[in-house]
Protein backbone atom coordinates (compact mmCIF):
# COMPACT_ATOMS: atom_id res chain seq x y z
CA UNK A 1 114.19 94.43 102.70
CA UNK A 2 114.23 92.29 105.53
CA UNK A 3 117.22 93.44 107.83
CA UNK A 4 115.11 94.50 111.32
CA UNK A 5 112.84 90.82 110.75
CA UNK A 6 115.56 89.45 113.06
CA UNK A 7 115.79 92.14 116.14
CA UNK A 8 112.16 92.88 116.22
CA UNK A 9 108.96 90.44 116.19
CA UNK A 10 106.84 90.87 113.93
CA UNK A 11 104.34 92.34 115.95
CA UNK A 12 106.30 95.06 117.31
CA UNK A 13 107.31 95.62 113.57
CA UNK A 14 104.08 95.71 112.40
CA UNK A 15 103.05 98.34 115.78
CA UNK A 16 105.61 100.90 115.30
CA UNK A 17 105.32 104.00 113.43
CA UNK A 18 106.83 103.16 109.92
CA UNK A 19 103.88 101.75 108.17
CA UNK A 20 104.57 97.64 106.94
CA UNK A 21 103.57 96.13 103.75
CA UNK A 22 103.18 92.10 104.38
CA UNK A 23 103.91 90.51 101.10
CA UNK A 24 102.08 86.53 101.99
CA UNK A 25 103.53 84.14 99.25
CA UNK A 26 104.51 80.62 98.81
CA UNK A 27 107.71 79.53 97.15
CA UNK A 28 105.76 77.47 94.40
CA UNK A 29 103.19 80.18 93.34
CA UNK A 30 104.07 82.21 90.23
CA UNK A 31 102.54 85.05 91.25
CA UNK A 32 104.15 85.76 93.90
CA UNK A 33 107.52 85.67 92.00
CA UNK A 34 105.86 88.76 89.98
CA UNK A 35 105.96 90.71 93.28
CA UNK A 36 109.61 90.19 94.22
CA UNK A 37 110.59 93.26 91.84
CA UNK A 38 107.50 95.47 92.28
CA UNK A 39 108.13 95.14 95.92
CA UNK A 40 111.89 96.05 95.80
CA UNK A 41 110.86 99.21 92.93
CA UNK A 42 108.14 100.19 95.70
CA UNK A 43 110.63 100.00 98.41
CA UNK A 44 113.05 102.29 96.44
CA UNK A 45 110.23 104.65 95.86
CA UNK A 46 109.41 105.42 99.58
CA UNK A 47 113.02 104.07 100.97
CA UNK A 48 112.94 104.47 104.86
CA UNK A 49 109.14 105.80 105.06
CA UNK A 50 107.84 101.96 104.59
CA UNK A 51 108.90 98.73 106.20
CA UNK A 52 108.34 95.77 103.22
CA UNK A 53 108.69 91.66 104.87
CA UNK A 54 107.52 88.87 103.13
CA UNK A 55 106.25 86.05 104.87
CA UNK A 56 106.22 82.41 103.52
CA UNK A 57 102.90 81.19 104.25
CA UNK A 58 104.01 77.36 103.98
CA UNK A 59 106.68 78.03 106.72
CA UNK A 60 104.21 80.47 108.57
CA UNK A 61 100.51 79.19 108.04
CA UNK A 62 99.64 80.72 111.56
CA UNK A 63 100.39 84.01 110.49
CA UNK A 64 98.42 83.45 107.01
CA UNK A 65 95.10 82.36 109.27
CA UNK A 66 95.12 85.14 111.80
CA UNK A 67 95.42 87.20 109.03
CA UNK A 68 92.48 85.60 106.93
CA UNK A 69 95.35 85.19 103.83
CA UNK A 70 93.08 82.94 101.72
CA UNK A 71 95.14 83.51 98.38
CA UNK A 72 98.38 84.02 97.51
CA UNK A 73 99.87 86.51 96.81
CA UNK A 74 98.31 89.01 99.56
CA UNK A 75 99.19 92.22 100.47
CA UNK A 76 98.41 93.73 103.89
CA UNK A 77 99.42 97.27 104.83
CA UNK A 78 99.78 97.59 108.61
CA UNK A 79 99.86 100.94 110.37
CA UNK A 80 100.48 101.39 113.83
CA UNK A 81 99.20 97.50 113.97
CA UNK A 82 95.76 98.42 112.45
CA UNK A 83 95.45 96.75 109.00
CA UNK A 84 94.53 99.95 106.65
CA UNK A 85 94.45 97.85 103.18
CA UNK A 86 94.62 94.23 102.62
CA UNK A 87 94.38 92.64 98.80
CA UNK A 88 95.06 89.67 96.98
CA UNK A 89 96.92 88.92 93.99
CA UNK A 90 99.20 91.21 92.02
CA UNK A 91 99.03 94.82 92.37
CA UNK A 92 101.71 96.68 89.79
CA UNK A 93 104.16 99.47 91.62
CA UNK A 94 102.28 102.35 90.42
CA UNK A 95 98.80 101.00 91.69
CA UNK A 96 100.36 100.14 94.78
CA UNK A 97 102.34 103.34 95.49
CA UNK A 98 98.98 104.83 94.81
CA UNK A 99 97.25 102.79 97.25
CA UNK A 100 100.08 103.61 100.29
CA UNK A 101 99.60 106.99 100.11
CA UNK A 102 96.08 107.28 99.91
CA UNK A 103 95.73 104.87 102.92
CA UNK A 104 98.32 106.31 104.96
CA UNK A 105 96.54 109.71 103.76
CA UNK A 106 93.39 108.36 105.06
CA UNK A 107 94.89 107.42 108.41
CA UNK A 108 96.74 109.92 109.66
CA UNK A 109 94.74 110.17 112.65
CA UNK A 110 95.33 106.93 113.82
């Protein structure tokens, strides 16, 4: 999930043209451990068409505050660097493959 983290920023990750899903968690918070295998069945679902990264919001608070992350687990769906769907808490596979395509749907034109 996390193999172009290291030759890109994150903000040329999150600018390009494969739409991102930001996964904010913290190590401690149960919740976010219930995302690790939605993520990876979502990321099998749309394979290359979707960049997933998580970000550790204890190692990265900066990141959680420029993004307004005021729980944990959040979700935010970057396109083309314009956020297109942000949510807290946990969102099961089907909801959330649901959710891509209607946003990306949505913003097509962008």
């Amino acid at each position: 999930m996390e193999t172009q983290i290291k030759e890109k920023s994150f903000s040329e990750i999150i600018k390009g043209d494969t739409p991102v899903l930001v996964d904010f968690y913290a190590d401690w918070c149960g919740p976010c451990k219930m995302m690790a295998p939605i993520l990876k069945d979502v990321k099998q679902r749309f394979g290359d068409e979707i960049n997933i990264i998580k970000i550790d919001t204890e190692k990265n608070p900066a990141a959680a505050i420029r993004y307004q992350v005021r729980g944990i687990p959040t979700l935010i769906l970057f396109y083309k660097g314009h956020i297109i769907w942000q949510q807290a808490g946990v969102v099961q596979a089907n909801q959330l493959e649901a959710i891509i395509k209607q946003k990306l749907s949505d913003h097509a034109d962008i």
